[in-house]
C-alpha atoms as a PDB file:
ATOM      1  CA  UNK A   1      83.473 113.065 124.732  1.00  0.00           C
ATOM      2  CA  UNK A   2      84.394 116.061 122.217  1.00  0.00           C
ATOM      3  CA  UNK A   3      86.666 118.479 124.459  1.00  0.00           C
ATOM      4  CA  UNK A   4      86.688 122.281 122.508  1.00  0.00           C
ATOM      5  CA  UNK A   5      89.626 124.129 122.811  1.00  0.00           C
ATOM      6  CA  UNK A   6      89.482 128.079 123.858  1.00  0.00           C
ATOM      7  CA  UNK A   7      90.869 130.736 121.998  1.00  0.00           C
ATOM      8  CA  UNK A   8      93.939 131.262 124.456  1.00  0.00           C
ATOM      9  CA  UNK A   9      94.126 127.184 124.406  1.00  0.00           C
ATOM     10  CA  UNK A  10      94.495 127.457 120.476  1.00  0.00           C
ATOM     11  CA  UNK A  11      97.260 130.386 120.614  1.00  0.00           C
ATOM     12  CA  UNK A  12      99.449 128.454 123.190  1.00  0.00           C
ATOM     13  CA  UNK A  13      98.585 125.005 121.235  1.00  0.00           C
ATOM     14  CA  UNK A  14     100.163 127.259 117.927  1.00  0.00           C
ATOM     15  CA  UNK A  15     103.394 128.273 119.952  1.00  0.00           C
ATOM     16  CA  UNK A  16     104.071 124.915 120.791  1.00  0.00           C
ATOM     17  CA  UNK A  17     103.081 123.446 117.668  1.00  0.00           C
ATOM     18  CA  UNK A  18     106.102 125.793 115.637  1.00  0.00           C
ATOM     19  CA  UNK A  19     108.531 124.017 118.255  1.00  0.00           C
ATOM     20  CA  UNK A  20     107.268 120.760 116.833  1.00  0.00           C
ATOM     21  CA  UNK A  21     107.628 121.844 113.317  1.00  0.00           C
ATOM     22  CA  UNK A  22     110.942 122.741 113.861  1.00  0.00           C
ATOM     23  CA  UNK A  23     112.056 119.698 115.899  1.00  0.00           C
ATOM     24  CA  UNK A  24     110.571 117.300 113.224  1.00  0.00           C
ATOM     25  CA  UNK A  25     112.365 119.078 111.034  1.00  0.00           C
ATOM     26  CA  UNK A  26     115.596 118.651 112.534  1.00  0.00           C
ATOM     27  CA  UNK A  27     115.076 114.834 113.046  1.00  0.00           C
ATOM     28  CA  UNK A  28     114.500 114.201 109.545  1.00  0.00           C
ATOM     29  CA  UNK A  29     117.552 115.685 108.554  1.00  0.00           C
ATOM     30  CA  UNK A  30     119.054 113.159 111.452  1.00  0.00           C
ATOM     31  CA  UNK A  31     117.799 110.062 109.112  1.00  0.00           C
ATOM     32  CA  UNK A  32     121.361 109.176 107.522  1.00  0.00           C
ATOM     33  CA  UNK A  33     123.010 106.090 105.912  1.00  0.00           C
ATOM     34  CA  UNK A  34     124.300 104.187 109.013  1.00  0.00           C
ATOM     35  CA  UNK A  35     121.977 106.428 112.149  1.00  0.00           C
ATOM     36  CA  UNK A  36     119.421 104.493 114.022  1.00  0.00           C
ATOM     37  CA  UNK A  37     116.377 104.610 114.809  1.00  0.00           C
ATOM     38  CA  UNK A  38     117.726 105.230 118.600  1.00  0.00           C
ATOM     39  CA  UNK A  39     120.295 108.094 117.273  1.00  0.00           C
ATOM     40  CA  UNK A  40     117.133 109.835 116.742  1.00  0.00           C
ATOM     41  CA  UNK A  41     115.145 109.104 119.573  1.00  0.00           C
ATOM     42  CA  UNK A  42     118.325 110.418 121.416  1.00  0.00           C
ATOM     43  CA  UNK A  43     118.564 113.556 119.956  1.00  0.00           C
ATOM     44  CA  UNK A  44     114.764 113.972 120.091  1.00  0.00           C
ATOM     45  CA  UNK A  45     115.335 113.852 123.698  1.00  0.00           C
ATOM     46  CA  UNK A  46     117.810 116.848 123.944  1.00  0.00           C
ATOM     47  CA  UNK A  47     115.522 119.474 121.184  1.00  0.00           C
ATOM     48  CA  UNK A  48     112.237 118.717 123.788  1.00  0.00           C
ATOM     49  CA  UNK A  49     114.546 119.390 126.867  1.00  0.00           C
ATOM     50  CA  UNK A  50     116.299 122.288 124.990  1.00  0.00           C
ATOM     51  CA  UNK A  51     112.468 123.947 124.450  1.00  0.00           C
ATOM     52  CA  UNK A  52     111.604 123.743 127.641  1.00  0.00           C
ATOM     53  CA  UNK A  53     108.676 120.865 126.602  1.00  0.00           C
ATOM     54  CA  UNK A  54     108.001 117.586 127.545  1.00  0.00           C
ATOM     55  CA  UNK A  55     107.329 114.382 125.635  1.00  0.00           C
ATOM     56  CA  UNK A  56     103.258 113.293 125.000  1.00  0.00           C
ATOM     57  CA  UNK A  57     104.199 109.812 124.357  1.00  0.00           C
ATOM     58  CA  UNK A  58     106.800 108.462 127.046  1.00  0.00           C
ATOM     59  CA  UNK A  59     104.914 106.201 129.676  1.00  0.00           C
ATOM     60  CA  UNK A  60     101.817 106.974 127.669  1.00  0.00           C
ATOM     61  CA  UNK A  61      99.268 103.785 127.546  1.00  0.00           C
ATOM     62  CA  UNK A  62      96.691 104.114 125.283  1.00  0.00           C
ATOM     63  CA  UNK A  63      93.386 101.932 125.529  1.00  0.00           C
ATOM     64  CA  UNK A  64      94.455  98.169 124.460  1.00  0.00           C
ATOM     65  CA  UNK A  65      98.265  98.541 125.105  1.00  0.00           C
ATOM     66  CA  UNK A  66     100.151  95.925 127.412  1.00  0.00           C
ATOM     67  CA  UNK A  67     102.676  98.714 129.140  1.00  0.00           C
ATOM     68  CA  UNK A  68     103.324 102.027 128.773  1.00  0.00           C
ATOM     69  CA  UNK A  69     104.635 103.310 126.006  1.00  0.00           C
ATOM     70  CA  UNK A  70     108.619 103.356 126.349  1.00  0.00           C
ATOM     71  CA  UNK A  71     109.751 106.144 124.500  1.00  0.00           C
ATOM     72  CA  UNK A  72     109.769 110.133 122.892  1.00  0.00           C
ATOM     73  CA  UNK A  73     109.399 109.478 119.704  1.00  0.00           C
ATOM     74  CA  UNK A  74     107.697 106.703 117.059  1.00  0.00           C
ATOM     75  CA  UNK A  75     110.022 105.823 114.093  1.00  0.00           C
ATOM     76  CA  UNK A  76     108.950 103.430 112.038  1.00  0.00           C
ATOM     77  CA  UNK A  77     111.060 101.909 108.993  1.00  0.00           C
ATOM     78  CA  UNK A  78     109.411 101.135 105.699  1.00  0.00           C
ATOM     79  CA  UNK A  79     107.148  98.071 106.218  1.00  0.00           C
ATOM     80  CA  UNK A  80     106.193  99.663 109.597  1.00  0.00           C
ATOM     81  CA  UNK A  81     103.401 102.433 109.478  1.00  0.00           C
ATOM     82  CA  UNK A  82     103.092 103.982 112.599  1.00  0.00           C
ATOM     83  CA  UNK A  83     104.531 103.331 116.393  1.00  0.00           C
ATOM     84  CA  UNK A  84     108.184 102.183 116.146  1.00  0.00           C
ATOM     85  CA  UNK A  85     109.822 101.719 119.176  1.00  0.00           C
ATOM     86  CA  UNK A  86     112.972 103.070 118.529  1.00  0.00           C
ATOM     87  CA  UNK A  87     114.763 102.190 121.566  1.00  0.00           C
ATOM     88  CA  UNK A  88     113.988  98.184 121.265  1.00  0.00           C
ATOM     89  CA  UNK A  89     115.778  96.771 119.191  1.00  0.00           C
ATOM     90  CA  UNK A  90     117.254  99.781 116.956  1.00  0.00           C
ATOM     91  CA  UNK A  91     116.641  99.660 112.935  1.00  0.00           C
ATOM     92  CA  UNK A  92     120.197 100.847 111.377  1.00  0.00           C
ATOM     93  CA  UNK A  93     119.269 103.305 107.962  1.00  0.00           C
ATOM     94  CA  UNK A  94     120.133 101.951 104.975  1.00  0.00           C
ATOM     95  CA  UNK A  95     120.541 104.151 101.941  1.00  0.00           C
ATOM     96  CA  UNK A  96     116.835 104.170 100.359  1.00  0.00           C
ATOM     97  CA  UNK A  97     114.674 103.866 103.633  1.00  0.00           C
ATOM     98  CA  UNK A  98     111.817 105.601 104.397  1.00  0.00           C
ATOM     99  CA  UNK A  99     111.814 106.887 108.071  1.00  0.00           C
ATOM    100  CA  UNK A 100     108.019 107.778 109.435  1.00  0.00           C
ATOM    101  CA  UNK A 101     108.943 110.255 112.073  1.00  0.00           C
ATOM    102  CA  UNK A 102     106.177 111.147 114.896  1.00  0.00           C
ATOM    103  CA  UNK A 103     106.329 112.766 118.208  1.00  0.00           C
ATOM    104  CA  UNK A 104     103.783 114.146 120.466  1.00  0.00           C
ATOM    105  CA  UNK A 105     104.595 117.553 122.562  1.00  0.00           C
ATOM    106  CA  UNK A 106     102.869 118.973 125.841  1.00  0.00           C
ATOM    107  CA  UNK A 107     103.608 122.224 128.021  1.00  0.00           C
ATOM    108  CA  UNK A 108     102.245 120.201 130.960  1.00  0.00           C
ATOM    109  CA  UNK A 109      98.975 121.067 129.875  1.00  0.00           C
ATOM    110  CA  UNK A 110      98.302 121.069 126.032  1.00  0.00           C
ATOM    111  CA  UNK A 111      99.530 118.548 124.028  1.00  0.00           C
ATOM    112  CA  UNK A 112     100.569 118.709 119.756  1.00  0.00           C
ATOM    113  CA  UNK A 113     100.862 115.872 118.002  1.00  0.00           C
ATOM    114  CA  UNK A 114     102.491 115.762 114.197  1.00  0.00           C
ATOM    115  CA  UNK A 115     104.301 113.486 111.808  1.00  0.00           C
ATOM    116  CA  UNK A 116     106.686 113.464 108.838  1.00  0.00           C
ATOM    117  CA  UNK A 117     108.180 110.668 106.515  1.00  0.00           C
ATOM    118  CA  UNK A 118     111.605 110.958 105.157  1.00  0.00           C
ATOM    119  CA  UNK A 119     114.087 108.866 102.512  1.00  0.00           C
ATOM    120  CA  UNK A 120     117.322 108.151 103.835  1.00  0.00           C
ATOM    121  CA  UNK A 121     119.584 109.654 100.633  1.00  0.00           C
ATOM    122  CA  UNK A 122     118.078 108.357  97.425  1.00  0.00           C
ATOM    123  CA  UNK A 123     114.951 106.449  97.334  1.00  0.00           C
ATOM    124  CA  UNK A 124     113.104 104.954  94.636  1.00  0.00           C
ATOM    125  CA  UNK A 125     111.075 106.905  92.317  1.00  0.00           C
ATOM    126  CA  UNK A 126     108.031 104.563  94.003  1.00  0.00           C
ATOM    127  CA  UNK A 127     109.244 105.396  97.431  1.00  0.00           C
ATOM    128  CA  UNK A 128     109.099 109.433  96.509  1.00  0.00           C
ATOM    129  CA  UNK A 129     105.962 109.367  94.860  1.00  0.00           C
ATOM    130  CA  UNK A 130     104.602 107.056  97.279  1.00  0.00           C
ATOM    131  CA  UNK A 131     105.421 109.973 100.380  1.00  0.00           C
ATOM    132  CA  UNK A 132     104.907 112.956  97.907  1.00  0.00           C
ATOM    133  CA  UNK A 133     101.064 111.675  97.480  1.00  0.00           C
ATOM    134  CA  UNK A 134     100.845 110.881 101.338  1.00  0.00           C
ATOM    135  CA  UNK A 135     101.559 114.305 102.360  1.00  0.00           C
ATOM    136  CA  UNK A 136      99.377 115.745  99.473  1.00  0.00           C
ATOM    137  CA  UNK A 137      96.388 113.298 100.497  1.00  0.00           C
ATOM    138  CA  UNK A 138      97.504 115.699 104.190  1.00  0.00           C
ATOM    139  CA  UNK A 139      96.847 118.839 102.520  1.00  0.00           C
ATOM    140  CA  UNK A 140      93.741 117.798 100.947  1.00  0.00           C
ATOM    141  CA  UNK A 141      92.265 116.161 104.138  1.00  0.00           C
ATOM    142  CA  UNK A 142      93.129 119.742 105.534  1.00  0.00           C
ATOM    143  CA  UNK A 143      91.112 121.928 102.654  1.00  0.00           C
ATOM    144  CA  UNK A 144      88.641 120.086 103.000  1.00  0.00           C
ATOM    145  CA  UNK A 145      87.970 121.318 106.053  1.00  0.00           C
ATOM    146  CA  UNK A 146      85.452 124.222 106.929  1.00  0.00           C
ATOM    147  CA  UNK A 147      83.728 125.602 110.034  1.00  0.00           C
ATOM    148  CA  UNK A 148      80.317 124.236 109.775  1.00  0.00           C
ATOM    149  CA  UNK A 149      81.457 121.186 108.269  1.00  0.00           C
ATOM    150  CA  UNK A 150      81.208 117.547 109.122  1.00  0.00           C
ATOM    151  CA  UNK A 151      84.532 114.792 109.972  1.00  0.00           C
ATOM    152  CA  UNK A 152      83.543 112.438 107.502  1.00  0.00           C
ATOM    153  CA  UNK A 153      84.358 115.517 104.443  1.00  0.00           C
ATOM    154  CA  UNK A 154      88.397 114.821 105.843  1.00  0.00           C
ATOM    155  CA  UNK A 155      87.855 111.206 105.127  1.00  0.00           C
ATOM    156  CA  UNK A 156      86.600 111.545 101.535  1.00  0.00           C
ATOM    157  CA  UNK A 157      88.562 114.367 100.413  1.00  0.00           C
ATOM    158  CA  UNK A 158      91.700 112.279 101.546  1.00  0.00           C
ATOM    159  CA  UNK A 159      90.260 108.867  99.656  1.00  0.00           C
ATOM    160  CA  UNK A 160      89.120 110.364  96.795  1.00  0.00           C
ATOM    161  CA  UNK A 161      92.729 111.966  95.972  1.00  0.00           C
ATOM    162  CA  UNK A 162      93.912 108.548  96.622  1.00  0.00           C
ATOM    163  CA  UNK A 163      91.842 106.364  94.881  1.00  0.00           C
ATOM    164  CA  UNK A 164      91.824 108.591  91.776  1.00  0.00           C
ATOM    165  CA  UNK A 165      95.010 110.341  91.752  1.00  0.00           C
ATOM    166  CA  UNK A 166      97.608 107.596  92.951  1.00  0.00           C
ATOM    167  CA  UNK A 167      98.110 103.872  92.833  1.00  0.00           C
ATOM    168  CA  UNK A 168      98.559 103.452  96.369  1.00  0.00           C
ATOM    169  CA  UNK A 169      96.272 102.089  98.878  1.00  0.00           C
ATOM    170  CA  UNK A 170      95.139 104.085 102.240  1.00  0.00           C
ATOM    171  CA  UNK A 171      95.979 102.186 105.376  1.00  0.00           C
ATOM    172  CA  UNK A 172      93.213 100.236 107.093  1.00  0.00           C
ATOM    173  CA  UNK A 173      92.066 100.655 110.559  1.00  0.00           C
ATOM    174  CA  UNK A 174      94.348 103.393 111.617  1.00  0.00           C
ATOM    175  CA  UNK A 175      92.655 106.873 111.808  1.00  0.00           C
ATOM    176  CA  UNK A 176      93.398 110.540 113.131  1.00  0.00           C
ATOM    177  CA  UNK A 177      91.624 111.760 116.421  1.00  0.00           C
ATOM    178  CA  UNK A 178      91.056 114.341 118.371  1.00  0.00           C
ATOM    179  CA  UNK A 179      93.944 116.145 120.324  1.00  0.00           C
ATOM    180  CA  UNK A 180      94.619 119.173 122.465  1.00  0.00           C
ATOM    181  CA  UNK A 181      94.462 117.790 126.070  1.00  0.00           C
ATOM    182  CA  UNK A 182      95.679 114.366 125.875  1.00  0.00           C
ATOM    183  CA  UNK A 183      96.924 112.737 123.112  1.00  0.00           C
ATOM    184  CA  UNK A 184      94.472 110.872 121.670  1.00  0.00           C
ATOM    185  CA  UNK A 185      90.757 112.216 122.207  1.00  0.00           C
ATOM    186  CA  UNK A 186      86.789 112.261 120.406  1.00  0.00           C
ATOM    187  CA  UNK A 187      86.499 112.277 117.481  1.00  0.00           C
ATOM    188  CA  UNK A 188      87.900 109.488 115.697  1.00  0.00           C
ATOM    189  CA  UNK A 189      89.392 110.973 112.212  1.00  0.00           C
ATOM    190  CA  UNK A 190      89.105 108.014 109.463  1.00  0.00           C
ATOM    191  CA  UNK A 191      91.117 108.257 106.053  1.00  0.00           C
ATOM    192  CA  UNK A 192      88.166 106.938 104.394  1.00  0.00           C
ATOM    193  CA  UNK A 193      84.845 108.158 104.827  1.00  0.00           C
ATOM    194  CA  UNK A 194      81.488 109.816 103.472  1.00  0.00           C
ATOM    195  CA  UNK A 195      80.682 113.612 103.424  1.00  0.00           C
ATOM    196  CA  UNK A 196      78.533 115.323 105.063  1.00  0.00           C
ATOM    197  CA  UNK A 197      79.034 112.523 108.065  1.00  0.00           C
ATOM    198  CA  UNK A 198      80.643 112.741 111.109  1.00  0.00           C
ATOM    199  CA  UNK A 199      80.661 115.252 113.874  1.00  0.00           C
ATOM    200  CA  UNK A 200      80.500 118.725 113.247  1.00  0.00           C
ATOM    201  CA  UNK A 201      83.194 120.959 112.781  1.00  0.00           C
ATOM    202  CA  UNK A 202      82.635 123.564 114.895  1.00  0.00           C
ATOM    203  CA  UNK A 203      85.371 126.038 116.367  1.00  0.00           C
ATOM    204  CA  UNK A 204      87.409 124.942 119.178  1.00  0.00           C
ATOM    205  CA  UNK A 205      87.551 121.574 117.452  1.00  0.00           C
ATOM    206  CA  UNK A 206      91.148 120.433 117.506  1.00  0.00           C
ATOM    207  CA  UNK A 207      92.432 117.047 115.456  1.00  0.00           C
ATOM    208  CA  UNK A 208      95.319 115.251 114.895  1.00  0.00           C
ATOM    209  CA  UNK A 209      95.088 114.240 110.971  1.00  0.00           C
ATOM    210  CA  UNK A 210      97.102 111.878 109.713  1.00  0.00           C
ATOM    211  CA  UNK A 211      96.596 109.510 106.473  1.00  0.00           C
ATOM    212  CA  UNK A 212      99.098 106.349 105.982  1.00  0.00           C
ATOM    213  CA  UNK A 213      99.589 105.089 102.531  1.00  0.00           C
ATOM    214  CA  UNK A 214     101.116 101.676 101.163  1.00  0.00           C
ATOM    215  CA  UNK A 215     102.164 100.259  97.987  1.00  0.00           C
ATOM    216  CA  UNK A 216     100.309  97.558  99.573  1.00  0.00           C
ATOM    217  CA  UNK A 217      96.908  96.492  99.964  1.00  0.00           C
ATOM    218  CA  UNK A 218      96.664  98.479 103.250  1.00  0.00           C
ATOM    219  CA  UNK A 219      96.193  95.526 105.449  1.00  0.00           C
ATOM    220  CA  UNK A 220      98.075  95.885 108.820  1.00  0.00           C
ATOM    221  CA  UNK A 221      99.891  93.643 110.848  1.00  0.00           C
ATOM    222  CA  UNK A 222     100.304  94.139 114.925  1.00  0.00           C
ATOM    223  CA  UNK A 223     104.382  93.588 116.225  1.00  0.00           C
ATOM    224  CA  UNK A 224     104.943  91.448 119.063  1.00  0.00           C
ATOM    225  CA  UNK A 225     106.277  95.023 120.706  1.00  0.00           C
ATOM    226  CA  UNK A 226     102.599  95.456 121.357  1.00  0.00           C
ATOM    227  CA  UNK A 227     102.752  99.283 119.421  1.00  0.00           C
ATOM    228  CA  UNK A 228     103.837  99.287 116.310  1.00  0.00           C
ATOM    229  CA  UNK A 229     102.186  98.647 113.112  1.00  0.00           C
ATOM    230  CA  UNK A 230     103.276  97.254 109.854  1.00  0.00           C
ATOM    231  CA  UNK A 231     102.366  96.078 106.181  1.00  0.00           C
ATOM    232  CA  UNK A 232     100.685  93.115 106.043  1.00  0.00           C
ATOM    233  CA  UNK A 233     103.030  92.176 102.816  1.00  0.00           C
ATOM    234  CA  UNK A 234     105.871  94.216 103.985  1.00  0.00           C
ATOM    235  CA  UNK A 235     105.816  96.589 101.623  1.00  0.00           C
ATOM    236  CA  UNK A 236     106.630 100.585 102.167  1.00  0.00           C
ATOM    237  CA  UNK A 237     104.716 103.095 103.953  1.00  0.00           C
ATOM    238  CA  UNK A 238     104.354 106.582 104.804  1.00  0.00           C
ATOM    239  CA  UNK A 239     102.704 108.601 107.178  1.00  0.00           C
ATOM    240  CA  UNK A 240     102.200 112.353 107.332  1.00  0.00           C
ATOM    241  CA  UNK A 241     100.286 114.347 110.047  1.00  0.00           C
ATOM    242  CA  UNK A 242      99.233 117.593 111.523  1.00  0.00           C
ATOM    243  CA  UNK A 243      97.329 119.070 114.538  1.00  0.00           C
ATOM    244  CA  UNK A 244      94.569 121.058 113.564  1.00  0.00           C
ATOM    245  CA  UNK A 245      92.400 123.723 114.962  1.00  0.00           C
ATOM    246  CA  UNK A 246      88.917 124.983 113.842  1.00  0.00           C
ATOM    247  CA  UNK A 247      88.648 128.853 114.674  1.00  0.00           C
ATOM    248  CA  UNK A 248      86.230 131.418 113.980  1.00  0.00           C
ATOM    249  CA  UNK A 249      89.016 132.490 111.109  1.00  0.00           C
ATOM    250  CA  UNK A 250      88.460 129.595 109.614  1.00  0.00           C
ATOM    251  CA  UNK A 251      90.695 126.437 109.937  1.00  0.00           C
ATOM    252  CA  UNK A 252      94.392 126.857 111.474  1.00  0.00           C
ATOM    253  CA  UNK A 253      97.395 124.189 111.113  1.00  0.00           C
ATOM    254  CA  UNK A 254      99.057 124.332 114.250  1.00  0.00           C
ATOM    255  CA  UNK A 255     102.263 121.935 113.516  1.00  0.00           C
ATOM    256  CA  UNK A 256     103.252 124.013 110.439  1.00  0.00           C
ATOM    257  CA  UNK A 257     105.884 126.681 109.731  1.00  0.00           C
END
């Protein structure tokens, strides 16, 4: 079921979301030659305490999981796309990495949910132009966007920039969603889809999108972890996402500067 967001739901969701901005930001900078993946799960632990928030993904247990999630953050290491545990079994950065970085926020009652990709100190010139076009196919997901609107214009915006702009493939099976109460809510938010299809976008709408992009064909693997998702061929990833609110301003990123 679609849950719409108030007005005063949408400012506090905003107030949180520049904490989340700012603490993914920090965190990437984290993502050195010779940190792990846990180095950053610790220190992700200390900025949430230090704003007074608390995490949206510890214990969570989405529909289909074995156990509860078991930490704050999700870093995933090139092959993987989204969900690395970063606690189990630590991942050591090597110079040329990408690092997905995604954590979910809550006040208790509203919860954010956003996403960057990094390179740990020089990556290829595939590897940057592989997360410069992920975070562009973002953007364009996010213009697409208008009050009125339908779900399914996110989809095709963010595939046709893909499809006709890179040489990279979208990610298959794993979508955005709906956000704002709980972390993962109605409607489901695919990376490919038709315009004019979908539900509506109608203010008080707020969704988590987030398009994942591979050198790859964009088939997907599930770890024996039980979360986290990788590259069917092992080849690189990135993911990029923001939480995003339709007002009756027009559309509003909430995990942005």
């Amino acid at each position: 079921m679609i849950k719409i967001k108030t007005k005063e739901d949408i400012v506090k969701l905003r107030e949180i979301g520049k904490i989340h901005n700012e603490i993914l930001r920090t965190l990437g900078e984290t993502c050195l030659p010779d940190r792990t993946t846990e180095d950053i799960e610790d220190r992700a632990i200390k900025l949430v305490e230090e704003a007074g928030l608390r995490p949206a993904f510890l214990n969570y247990r989405p529909k289909g999981a074995i156990r509860p999630y078991p930490a704050l953050t999700c870093v995933s290491v090139n092959e993987e796309i989204v969900h690395g545990v970063p606690n189990e079994n630590p991942r050591t950065f090597k110079e040329g990495d990408m690092v997905s970085i995604d954590i979910g926020l809550s006040d208790g009652v509203l919860v954010t949910d956003a996403a960057v990709t990094v390179c740990v100190g020089r990556c290829s010139k595939e590897k940057n132009n592989l997360n410069w076009s992920t975070r562009e196919a973002l953007y364009k997901g996010i213009e697409a966007m208008r009050p009125g609107g339908y779900v399914g214009d996110i989809g095709a915006a963010i595939s046709f920039f893909v499809r006709n702009e890179t040489s990279f493939s979208v990610v298959k099976h794993l979508s955005g969603h709906g956000v704002g109460y709980s972390v993962h809510e109605d409607p489901f938010v695919p990376n490919v889809n038709k315009k004019g299809t979908g539900h509506r976008l109608v203010e008080g709408l707020v969704i988590a999108i987030e398009p994942m992009l591979t050198t790859g064909s964009g088939d997907i693997i599930l770890l024996d972890n039980g979360f986290t998702y990788a590259t069917k061929e092992g080849a690189p990833s990135a993911h990029w996402e923001h939480s995003v609110a339709v007002t009756d301003e027009g559309v509003k990123i909430l995990t942005g500067d």
